[in-house]
PDB file of N, CA and C in Angstrom:
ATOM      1  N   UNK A   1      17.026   9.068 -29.472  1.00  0.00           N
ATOM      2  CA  UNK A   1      16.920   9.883 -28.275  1.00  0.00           C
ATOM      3  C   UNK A   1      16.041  11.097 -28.544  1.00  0.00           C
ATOM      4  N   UNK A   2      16.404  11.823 -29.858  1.00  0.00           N
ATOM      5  CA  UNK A   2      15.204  12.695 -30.013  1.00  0.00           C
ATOM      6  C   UNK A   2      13.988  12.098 -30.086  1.00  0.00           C
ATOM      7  N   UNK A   3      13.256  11.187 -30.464  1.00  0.00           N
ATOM      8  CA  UNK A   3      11.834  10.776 -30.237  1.00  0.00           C
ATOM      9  C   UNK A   3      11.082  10.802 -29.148  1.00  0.00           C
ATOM     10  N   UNK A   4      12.319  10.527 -28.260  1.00  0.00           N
ATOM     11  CA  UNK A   4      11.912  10.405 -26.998  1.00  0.00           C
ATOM     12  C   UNK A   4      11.351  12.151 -25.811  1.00  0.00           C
ATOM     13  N   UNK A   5      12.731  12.961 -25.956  1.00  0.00           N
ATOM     14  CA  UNK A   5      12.496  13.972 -25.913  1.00  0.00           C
ATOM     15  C   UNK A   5      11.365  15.210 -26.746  1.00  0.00           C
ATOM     16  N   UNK A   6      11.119  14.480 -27.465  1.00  0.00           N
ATOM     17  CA  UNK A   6       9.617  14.798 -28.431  1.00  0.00           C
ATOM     18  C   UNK A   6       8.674  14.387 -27.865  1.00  0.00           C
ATOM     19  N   UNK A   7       9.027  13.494 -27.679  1.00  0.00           N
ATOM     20  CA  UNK A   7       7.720  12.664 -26.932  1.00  0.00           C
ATOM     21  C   UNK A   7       6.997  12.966 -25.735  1.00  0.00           C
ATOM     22  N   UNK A   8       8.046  13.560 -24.637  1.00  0.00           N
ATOM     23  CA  UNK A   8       7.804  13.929 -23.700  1.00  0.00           C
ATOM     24  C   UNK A   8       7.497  15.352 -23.509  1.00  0.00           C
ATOM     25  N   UNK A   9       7.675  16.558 -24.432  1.00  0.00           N
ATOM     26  CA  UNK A   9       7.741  17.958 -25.066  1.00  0.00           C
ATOM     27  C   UNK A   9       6.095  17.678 -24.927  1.00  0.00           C
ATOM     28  N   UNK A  10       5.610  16.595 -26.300  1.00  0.00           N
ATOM     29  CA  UNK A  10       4.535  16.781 -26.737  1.00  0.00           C
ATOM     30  C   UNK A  10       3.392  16.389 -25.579  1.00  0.00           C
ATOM     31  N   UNK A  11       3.962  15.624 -24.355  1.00  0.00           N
ATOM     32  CA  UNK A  11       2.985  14.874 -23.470  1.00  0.00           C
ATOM     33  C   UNK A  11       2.527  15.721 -22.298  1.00  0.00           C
ATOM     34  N   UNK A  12       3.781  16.755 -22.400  1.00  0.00           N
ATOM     35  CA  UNK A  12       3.960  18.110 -21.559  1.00  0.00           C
ATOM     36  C   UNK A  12       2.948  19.218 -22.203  1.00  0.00           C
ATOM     37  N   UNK A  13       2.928  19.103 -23.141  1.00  0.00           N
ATOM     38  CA  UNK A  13       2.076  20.506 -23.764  1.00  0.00           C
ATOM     39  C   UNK A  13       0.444  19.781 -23.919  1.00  0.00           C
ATOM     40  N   UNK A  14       0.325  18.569 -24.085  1.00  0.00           N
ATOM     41  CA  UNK A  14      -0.936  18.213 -24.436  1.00  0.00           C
ATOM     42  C   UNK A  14      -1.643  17.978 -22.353  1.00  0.00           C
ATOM     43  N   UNK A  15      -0.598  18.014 -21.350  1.00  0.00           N
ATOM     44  CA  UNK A  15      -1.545  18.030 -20.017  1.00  0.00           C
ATOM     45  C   UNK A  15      -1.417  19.387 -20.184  1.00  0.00           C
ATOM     46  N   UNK A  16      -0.870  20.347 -20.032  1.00  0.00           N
ATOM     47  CA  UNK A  16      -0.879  21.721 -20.259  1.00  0.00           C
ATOM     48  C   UNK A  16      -2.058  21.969 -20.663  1.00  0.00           C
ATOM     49  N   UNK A  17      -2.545  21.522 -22.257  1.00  0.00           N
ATOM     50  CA  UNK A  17      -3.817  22.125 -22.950  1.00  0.00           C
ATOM     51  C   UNK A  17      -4.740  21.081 -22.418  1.00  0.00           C
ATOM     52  N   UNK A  18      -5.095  19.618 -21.885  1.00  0.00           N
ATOM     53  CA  UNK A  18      -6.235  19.533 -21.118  1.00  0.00           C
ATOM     54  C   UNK A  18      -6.426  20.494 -20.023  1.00  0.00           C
ATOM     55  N   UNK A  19      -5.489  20.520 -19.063  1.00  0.00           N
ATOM     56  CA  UNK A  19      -5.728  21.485 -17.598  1.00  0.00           C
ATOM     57  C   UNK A  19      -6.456  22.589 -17.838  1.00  0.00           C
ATOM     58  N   UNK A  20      -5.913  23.413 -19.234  1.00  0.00           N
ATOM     59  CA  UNK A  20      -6.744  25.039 -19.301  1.00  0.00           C
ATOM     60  C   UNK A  20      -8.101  24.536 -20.287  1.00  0.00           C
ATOM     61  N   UNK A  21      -8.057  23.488 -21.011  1.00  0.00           N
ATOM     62  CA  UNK A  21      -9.554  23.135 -21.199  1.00  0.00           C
ATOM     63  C   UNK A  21     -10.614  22.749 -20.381  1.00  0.00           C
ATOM     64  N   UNK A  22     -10.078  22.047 -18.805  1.00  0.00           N
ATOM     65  CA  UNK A  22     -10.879  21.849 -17.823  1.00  0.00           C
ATOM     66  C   UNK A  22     -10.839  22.940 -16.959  1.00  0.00           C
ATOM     67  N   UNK A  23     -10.631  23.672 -16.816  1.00  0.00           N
ATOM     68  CA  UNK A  23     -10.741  25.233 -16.231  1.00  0.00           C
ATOM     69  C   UNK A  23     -11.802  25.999 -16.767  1.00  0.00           C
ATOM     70  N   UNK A  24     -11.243  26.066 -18.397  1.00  0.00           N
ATOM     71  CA  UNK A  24     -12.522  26.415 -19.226  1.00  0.00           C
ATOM     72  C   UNK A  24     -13.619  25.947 -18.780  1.00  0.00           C
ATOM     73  N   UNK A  25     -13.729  24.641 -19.337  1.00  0.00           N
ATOM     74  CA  UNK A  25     -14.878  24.288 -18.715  1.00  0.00           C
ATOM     75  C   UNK A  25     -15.947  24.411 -17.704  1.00  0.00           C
ATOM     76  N   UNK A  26     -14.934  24.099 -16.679  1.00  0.00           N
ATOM     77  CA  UNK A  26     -15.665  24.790 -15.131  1.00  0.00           C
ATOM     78  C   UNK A  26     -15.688  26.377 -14.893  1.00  0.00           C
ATOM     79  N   UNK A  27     -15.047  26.975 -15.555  1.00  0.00           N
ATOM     80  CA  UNK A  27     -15.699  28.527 -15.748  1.00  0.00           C
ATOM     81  C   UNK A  27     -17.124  28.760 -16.428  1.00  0.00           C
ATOM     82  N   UNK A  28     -17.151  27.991 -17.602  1.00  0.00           N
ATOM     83  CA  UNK A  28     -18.229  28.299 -17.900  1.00  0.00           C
ATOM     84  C   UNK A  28     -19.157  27.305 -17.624  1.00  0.00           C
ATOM     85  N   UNK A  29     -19.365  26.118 -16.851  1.00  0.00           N
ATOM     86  CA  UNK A  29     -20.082  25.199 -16.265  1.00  0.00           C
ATOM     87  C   UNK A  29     -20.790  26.144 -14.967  1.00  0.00           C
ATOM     88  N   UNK A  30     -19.823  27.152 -13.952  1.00  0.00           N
ATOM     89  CA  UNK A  30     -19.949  27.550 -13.129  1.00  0.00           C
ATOM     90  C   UNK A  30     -20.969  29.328 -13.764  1.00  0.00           C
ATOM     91  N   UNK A  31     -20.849  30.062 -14.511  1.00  0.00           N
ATOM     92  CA  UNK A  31     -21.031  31.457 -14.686  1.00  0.00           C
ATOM     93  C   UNK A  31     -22.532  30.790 -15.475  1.00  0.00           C
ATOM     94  N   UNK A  32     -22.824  29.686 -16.122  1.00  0.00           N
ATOM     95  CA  UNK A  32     -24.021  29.801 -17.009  1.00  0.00           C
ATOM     96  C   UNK A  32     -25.049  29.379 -16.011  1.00  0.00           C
ATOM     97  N   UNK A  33     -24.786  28.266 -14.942  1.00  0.00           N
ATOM     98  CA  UNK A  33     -25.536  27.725 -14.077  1.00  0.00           C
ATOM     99  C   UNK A  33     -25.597  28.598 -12.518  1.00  0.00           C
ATOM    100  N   UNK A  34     -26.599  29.222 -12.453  1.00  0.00           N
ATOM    101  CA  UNK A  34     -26.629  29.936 -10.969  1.00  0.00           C
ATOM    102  C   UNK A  34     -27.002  28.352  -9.853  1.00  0.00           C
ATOM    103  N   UNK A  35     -26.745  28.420  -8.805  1.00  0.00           N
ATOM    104  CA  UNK A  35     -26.790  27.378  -7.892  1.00  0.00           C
ATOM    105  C   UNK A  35     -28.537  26.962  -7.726  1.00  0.00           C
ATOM    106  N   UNK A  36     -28.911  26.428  -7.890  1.00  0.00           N
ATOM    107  CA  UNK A  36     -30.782  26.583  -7.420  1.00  0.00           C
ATOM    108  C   UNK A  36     -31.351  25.517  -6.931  1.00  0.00           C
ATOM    109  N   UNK A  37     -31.612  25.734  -5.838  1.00  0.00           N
ATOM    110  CA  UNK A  37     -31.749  24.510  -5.048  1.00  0.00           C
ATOM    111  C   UNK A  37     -33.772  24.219  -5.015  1.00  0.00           C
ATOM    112  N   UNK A  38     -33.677  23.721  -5.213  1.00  0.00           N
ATOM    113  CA  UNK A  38     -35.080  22.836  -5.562  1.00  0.00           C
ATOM    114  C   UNK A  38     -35.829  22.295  -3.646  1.00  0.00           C
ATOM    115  N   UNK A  39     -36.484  23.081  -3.189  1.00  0.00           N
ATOM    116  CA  UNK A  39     -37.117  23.013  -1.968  1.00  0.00           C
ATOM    117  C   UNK A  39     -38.320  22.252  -1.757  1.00  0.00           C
ATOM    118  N   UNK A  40     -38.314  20.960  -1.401  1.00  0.00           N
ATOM    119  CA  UNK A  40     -39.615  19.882  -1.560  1.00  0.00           C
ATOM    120  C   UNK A  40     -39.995  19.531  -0.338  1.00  0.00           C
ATOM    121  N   UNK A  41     -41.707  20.533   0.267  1.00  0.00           N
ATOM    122  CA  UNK A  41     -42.084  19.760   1.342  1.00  0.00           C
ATOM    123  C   UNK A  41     -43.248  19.318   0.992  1.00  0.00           C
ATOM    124  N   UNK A  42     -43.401  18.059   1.966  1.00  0.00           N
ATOM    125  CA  UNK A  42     -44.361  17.646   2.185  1.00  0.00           C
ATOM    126  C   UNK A  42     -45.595  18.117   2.302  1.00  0.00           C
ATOM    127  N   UNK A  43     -46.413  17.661   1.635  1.00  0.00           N
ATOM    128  CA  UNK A  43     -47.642  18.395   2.209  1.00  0.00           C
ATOM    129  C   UNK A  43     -48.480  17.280   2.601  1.00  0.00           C
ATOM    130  N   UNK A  44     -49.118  17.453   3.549  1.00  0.00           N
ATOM    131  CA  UNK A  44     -49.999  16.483   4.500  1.00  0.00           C
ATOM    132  C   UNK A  44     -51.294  16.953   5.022  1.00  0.00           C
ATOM    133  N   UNK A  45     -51.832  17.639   4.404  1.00  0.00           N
ATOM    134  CA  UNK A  45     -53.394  19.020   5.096  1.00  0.00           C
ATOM    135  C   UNK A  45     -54.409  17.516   4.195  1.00  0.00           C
ATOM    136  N   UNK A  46     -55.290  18.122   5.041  1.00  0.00           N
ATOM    137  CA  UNK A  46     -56.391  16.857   4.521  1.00  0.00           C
ATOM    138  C   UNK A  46     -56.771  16.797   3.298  1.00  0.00           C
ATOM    139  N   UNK A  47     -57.202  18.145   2.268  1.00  0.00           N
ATOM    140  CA  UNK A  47     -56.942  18.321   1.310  1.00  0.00           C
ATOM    141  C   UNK A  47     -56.325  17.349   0.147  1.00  0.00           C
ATOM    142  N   UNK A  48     -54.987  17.603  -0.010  1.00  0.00           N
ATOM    143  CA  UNK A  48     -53.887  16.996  -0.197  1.00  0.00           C
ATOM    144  C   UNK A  48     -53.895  15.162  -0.325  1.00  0.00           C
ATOM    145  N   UNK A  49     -53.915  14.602   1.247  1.00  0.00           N
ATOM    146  CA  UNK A  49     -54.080  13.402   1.468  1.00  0.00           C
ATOM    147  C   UNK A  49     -55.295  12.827   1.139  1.00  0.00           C
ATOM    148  N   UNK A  50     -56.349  13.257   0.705  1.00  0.00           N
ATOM    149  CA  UNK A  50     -57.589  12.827   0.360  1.00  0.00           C
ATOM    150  C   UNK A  50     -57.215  12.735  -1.677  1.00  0.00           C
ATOM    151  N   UNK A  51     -56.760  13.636  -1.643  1.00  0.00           N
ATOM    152  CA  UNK A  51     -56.640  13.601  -3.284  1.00  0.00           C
ATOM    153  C   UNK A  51     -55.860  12.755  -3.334  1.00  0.00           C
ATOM    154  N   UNK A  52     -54.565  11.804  -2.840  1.00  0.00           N
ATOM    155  CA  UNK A  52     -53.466  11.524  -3.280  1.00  0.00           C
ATOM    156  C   UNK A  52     -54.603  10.153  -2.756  1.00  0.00           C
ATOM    157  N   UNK A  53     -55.534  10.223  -1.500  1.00  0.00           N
ATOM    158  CA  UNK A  53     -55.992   8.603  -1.363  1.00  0.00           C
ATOM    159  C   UNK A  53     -57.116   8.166  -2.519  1.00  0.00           C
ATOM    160  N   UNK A  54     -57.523   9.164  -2.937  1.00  0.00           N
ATOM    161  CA  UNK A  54     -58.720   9.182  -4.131  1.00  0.00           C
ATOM    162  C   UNK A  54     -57.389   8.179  -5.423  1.00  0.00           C
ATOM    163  N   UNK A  55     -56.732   9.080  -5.959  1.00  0.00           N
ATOM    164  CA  UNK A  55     -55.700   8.306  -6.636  1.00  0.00           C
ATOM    165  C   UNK A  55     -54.973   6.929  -5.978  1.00  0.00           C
ATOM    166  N   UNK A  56     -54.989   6.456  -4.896  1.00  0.00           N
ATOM    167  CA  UNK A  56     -54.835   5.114  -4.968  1.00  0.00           C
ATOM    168  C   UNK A  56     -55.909   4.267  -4.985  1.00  0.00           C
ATOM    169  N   UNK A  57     -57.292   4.808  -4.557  1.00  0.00           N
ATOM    170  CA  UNK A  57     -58.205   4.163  -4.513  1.00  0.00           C
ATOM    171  C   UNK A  57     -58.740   3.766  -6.284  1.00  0.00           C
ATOM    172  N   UNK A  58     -58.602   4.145  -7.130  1.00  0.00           N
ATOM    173  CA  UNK A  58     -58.823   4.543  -8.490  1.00  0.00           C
ATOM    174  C   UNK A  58     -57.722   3.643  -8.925  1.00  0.00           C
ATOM    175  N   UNK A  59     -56.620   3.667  -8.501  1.00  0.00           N
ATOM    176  CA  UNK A  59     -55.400   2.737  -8.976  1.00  0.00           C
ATOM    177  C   UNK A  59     -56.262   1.249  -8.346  1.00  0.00           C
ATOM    178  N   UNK A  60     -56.079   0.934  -7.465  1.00  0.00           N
ATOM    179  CA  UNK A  60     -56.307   0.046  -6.966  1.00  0.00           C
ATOM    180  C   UNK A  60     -57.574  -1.047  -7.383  1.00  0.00           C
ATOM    181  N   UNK A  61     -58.887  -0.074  -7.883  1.00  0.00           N
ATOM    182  CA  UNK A  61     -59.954  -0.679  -8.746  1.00  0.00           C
ATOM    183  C   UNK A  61     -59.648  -1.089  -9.974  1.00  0.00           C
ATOM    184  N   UNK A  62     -58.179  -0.557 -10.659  1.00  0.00           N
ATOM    185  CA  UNK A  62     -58.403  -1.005 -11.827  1.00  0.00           C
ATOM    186  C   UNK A  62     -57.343  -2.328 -11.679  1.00  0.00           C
ATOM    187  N   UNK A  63     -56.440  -2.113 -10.863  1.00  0.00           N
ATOM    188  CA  UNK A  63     -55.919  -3.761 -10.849  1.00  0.00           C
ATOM    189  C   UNK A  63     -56.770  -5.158 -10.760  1.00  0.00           C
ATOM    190  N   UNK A  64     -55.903  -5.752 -11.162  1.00  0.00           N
ATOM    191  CA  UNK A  64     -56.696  -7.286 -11.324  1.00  0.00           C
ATOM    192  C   UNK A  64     -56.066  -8.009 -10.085  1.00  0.00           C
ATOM    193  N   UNK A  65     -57.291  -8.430  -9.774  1.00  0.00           N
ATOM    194  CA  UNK A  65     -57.631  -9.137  -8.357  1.00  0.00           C
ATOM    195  C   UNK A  65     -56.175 -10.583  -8.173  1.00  0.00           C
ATOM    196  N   UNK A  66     -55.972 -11.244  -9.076  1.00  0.00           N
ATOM    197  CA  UNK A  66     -54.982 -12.002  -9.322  1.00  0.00           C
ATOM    198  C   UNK A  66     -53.863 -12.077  -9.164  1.00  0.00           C
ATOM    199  N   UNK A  67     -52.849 -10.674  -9.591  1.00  0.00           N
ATOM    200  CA  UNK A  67     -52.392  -9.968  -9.656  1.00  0.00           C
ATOM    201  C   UNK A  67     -51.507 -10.072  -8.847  1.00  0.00           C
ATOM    202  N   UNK A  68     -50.221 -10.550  -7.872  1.00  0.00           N
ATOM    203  CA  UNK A  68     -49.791 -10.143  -6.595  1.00  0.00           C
ATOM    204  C   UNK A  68     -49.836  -8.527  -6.628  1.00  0.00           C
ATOM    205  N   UNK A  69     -49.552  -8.413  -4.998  1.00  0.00           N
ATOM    206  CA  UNK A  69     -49.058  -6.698  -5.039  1.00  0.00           C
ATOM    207  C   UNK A  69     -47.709  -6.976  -5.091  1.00  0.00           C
ATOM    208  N   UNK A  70     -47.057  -5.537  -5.767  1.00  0.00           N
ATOM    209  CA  UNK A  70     -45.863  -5.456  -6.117  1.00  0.00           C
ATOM    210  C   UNK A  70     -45.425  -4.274  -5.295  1.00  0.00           C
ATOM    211  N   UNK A  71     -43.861  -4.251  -5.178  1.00  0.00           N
ATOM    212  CA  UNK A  71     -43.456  -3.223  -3.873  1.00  0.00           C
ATOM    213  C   UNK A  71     -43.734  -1.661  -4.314  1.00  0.00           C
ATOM    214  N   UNK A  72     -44.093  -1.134  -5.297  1.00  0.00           N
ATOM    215  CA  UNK A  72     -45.122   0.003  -5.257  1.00  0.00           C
ATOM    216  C   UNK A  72     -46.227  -0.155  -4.425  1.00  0.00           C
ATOM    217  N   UNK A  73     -47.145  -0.924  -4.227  1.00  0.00           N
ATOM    218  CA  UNK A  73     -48.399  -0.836  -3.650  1.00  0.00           C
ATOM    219  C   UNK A  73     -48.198  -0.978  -2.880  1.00  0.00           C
ATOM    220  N   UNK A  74     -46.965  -1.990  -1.995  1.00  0.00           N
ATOM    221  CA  UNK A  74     -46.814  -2.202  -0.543  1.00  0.00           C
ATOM    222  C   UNK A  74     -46.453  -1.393  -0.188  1.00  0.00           C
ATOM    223  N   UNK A  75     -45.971  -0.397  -0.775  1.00  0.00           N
ATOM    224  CA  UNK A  75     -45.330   0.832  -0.042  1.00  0.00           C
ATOM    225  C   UNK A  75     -46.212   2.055  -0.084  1.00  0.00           C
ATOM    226  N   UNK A  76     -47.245   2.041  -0.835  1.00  0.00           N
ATOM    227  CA  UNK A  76     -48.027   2.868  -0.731  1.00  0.00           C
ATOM    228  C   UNK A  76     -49.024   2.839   0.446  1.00  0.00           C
ATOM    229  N   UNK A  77     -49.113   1.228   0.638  1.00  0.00           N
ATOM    230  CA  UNK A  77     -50.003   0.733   1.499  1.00  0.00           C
ATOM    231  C   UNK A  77     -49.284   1.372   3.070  1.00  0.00           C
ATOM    232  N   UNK A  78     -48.467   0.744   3.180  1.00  0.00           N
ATOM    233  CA  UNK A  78     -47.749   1.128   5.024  1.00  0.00           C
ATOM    234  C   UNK A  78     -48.168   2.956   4.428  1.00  0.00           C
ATOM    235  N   UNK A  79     -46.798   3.294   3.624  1.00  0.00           N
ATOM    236  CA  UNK A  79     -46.884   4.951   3.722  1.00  0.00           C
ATOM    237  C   UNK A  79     -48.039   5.774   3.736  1.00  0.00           C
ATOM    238  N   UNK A  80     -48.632   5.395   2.848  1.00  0.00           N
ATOM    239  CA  UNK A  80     -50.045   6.315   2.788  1.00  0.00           C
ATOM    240  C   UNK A  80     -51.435   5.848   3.369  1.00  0.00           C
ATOM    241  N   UNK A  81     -51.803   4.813   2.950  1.00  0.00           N
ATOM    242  CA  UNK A  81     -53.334   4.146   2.865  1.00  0.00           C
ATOM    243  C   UNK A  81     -53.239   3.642   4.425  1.00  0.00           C
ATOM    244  N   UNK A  82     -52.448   2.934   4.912  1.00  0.00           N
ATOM    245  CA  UNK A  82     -52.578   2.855   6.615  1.00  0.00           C
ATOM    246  C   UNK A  82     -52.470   3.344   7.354  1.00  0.00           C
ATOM    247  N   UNK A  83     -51.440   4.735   7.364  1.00  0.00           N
ATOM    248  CA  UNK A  83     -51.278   5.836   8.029  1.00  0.00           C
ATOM    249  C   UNK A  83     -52.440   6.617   7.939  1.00  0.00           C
ATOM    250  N   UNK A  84     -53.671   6.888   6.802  1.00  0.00           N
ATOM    251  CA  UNK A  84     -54.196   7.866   7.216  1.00  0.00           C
ATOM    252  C   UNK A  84     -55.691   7.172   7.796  1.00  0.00           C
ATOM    253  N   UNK A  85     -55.766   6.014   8.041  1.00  0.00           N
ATOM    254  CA  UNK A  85     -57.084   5.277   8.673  1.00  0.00           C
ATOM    255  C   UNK A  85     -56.811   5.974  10.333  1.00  0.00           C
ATOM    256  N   UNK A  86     -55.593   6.596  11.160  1.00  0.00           N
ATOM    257  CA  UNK A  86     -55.672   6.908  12.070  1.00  0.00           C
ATOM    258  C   UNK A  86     -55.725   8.528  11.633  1.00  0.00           C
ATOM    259  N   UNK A  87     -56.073   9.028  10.957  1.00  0.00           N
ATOM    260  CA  UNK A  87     -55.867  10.913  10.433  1.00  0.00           C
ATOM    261  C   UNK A  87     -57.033  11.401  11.295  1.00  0.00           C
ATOM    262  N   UNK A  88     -57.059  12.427  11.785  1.00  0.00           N
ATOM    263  CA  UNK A  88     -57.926  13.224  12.467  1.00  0.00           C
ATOM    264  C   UNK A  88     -59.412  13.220  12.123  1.00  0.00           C
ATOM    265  N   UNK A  89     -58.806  13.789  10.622  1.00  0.00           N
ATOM    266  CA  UNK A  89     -59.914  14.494   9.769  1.00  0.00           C
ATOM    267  C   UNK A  89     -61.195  13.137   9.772  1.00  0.00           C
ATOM    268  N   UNK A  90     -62.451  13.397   9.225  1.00  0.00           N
ATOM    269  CA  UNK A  90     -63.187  12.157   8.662  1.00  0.00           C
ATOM    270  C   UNK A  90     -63.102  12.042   7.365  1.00  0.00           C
ATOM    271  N   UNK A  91     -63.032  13.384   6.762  1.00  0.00           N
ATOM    272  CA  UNK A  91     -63.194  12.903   5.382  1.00  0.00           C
ATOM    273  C   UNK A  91     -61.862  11.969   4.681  1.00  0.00           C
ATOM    274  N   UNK A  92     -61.028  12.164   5.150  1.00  0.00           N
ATOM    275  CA  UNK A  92     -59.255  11.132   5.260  1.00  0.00           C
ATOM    276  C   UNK A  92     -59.670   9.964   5.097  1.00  0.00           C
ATOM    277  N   UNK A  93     -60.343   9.458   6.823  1.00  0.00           N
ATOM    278  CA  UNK A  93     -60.393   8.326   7.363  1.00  0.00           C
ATOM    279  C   UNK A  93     -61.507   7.458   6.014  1.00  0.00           C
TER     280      UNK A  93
END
């Protein structure tokens, strides 16, 4: 019967010392890390979209003709490279 009551002493003190080690933790998880939120826009100025179409155009010469396209390029294709054949600008188009 004492083993038992030991047992349960010791199972009592060891959630005890996780709980104030995860407290710890998140005290100092929380005081070393300030919150910082990372703000990502788009940029779309002709500028911009001309450089990013220069880089697929450059990608695109060095693939081999054989090759299927793979869902990187198809997605570059709808997102970028077909969308900007209607762009304002000329130098885009």
């Amino acid at each position: 019967a004492q083993d038992f009551s030991q047992a349960a002493e010791l199972k009592e003190s060891i959630t005890k010392l996780e709980d104030s080690r995860n407290q710890i933790l998140q005290e100092i998880s929380e005081s070393n890390q300030p919150v910082i939120k990372e703000v990502r826009t788009e940029k779309n100025d002709p500028e911009t979209l001309l450089r990013c179409l220069t880089m697929c155009a450059e990608l695109l010469k060095k693939m081999n003709i054989k090759t299927p396209i793979g869902p990187t390029i198809s997605a570059l294709m709808s997102s970028l490279i077909l969308p900007s054949i209607a762009n304002p600008y000329p130098a885009v188009r």
